[in-house]
C-alpha atoms as a PDB file:
ATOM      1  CA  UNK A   1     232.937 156.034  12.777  1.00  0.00           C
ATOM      2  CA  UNK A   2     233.626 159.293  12.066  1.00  0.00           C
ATOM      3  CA  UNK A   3     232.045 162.408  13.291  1.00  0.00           C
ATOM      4  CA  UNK A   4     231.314 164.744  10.474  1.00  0.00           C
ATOM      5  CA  UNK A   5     228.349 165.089  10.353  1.00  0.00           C
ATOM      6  CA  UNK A   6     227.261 168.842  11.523  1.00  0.00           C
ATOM      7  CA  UNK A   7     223.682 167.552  12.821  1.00  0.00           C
ATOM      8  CA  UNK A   8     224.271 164.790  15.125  1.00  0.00           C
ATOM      9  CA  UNK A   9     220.647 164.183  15.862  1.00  0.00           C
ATOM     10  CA  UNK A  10     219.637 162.389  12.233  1.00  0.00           C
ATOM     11  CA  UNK A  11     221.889 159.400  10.566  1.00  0.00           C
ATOM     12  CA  UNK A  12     221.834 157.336   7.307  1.00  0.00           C
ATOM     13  CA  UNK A  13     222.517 154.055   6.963  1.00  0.00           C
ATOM     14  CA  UNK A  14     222.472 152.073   3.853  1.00  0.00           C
ATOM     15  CA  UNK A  15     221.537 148.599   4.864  1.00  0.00           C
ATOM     16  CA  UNK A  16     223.164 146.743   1.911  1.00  0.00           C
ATOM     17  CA  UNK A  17     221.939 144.637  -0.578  1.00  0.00           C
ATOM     18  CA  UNK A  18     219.962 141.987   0.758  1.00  0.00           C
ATOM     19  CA  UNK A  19     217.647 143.205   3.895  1.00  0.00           C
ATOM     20  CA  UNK A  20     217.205 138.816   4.721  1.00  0.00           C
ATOM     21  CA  UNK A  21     217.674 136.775   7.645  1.00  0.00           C
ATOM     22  CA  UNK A  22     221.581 135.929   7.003  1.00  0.00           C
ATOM     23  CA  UNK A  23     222.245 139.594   7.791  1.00  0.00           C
ATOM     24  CA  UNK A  24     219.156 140.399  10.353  1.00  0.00           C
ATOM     25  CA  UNK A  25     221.788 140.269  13.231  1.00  0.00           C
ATOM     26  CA  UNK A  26     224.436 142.267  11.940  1.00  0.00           C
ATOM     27  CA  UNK A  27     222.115 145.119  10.906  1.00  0.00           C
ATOM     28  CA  UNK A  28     220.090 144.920  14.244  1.00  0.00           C
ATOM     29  CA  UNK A  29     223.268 145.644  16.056  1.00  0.00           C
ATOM     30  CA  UNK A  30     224.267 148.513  13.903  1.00  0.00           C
ATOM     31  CA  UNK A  31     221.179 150.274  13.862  1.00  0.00           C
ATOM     32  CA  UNK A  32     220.400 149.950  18.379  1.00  0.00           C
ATOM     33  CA  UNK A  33     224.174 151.086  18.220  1.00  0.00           C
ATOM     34  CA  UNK A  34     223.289 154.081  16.462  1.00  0.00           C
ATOM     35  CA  UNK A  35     219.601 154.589  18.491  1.00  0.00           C
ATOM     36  CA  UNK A  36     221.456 154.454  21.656  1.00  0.00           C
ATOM     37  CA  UNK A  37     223.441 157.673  20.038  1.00  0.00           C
ATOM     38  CA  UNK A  38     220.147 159.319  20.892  1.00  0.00           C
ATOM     39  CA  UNK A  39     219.743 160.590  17.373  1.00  0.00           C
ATOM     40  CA  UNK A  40     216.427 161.737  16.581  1.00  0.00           C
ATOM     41  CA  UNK A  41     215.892 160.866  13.179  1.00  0.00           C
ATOM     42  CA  UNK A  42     217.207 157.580  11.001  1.00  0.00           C
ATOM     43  CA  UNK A  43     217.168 157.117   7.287  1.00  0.00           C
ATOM     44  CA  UNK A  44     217.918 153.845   5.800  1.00  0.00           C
ATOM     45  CA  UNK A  45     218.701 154.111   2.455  1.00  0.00           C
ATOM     46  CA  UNK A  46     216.971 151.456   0.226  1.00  0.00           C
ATOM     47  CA  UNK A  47     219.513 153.148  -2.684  1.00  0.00           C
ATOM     48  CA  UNK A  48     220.774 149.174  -2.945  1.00  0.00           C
ATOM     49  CA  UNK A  49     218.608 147.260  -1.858  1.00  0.00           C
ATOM     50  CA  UNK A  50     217.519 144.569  -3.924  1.00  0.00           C
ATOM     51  CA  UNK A  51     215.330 142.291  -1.736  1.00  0.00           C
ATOM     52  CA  UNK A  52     213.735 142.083   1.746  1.00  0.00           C
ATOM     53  CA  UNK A  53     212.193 139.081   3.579  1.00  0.00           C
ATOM     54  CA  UNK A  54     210.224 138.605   6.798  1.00  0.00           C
ATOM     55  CA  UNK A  55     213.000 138.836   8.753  1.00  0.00           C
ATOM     56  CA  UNK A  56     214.076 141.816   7.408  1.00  0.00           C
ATOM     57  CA  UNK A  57     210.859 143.087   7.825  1.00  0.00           C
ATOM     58  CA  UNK A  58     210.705 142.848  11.249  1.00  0.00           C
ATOM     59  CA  UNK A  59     214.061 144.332  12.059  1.00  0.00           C
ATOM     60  CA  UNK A  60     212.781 147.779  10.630  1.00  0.00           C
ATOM     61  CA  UNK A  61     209.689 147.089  11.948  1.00  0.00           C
ATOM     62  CA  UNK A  62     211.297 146.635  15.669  1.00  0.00           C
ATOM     63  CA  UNK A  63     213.815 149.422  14.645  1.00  0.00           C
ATOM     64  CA  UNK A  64     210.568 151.953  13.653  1.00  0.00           C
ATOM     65  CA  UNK A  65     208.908 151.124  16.954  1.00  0.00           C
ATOM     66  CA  UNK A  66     212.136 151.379  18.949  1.00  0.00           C
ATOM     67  CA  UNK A  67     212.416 154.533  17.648  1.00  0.00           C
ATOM     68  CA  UNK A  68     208.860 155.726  17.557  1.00  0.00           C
ATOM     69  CA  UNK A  69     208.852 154.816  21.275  1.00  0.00           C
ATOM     70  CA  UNK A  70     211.174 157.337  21.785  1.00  0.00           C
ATOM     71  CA  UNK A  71     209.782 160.039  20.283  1.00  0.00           C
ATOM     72  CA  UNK A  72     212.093 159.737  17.108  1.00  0.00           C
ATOM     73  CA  UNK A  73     211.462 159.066  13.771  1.00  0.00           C
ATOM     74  CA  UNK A  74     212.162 156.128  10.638  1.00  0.00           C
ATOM     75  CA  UNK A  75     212.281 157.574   7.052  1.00  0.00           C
ATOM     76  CA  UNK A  76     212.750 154.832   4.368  1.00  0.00           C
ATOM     77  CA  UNK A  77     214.239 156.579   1.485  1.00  0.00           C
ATOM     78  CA  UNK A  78     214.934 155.442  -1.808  1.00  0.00           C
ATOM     79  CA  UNK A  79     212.742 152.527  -1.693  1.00  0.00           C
ATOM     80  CA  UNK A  80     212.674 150.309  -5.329  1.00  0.00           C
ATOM     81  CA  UNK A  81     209.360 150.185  -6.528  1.00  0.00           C
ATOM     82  CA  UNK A  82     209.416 145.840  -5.543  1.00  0.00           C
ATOM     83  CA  UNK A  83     210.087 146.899  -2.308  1.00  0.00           C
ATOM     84  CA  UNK A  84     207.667 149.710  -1.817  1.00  0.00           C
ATOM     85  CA  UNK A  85     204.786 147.418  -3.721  1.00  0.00           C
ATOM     86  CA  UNK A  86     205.800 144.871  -1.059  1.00  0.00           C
ATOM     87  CA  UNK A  87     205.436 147.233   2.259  1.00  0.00           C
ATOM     88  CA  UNK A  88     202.099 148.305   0.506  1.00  0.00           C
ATOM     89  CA  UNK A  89     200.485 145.233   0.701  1.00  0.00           C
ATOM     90  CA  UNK A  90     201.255 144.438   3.703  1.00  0.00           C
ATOM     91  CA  UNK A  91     200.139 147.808   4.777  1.00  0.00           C
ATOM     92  CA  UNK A  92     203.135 148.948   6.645  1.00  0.00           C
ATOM     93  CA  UNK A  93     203.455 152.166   4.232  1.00  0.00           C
ATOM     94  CA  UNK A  94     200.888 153.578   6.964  1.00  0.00           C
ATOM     95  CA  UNK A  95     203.211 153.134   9.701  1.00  0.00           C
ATOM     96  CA  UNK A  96     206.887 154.064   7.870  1.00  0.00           C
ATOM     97  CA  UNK A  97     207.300 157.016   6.201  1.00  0.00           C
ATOM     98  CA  UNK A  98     208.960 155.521   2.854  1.00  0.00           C
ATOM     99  CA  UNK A  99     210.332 157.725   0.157  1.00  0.00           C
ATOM    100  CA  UNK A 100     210.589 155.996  -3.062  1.00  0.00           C
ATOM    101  CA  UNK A 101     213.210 155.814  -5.874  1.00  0.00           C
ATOM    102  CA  UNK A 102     213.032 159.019  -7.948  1.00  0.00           C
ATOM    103  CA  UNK A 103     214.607 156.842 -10.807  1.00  0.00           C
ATOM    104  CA  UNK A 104     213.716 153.061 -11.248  1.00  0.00           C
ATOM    105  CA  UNK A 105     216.453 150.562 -11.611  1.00  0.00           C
ATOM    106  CA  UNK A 106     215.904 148.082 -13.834  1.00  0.00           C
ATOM    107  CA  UNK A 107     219.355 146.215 -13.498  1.00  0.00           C
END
């Protein structure tokens, strides 16, 4: 956990490959341990992200309204096109500010 980052108040985390249930937990903790930093602005980085489920779902959604309680703000960046079609229909691209892939990966 290093500190070198010159703006303290905004962090990026890349949440891994799989945004599912088996690793709900593990990412929960990481990003309340980072809110309780008192950072003002969080960007998880979709850059790898291959798939999300309901579980997933609702620890950004808990993680946005933790946040948005707060008075900080979620940004969803690099977002696969799946994904983004997937947050779309379930409408919560009106409540997360999502940023999608400039380049779509096909792999």
């Amino acid at each position: 956990m290093g500190k070198n980052k010159k703006n303290q108040t905004k962090k990026s985390v890349r949440p891994g490959k799989d945004v599912v249930a088996s690793k709900a937990e593990s990412l929960n903790k990481k990003l309340h341990k980072i809110i309780d930093q008192g950072i003002t602005e969080l960007t998880l980085d979709f850059v790898n992200v291959k798939s999300v489920d309901p579980v997933g779902l609702s620890v950004i959604a808990a993680t946005h309204n933790t946040m948005n309680n707060a008075g900080a703000k979620l940004l969803l960046k690099n977002v696969p096109d799946e994904i983004n079609t997937l947050f779309d229909a379930l409408g919560l691209n009106k409540h997360f500010e999502i940023e999608q892939m400039n380049q779509k990966q096909n792999a």
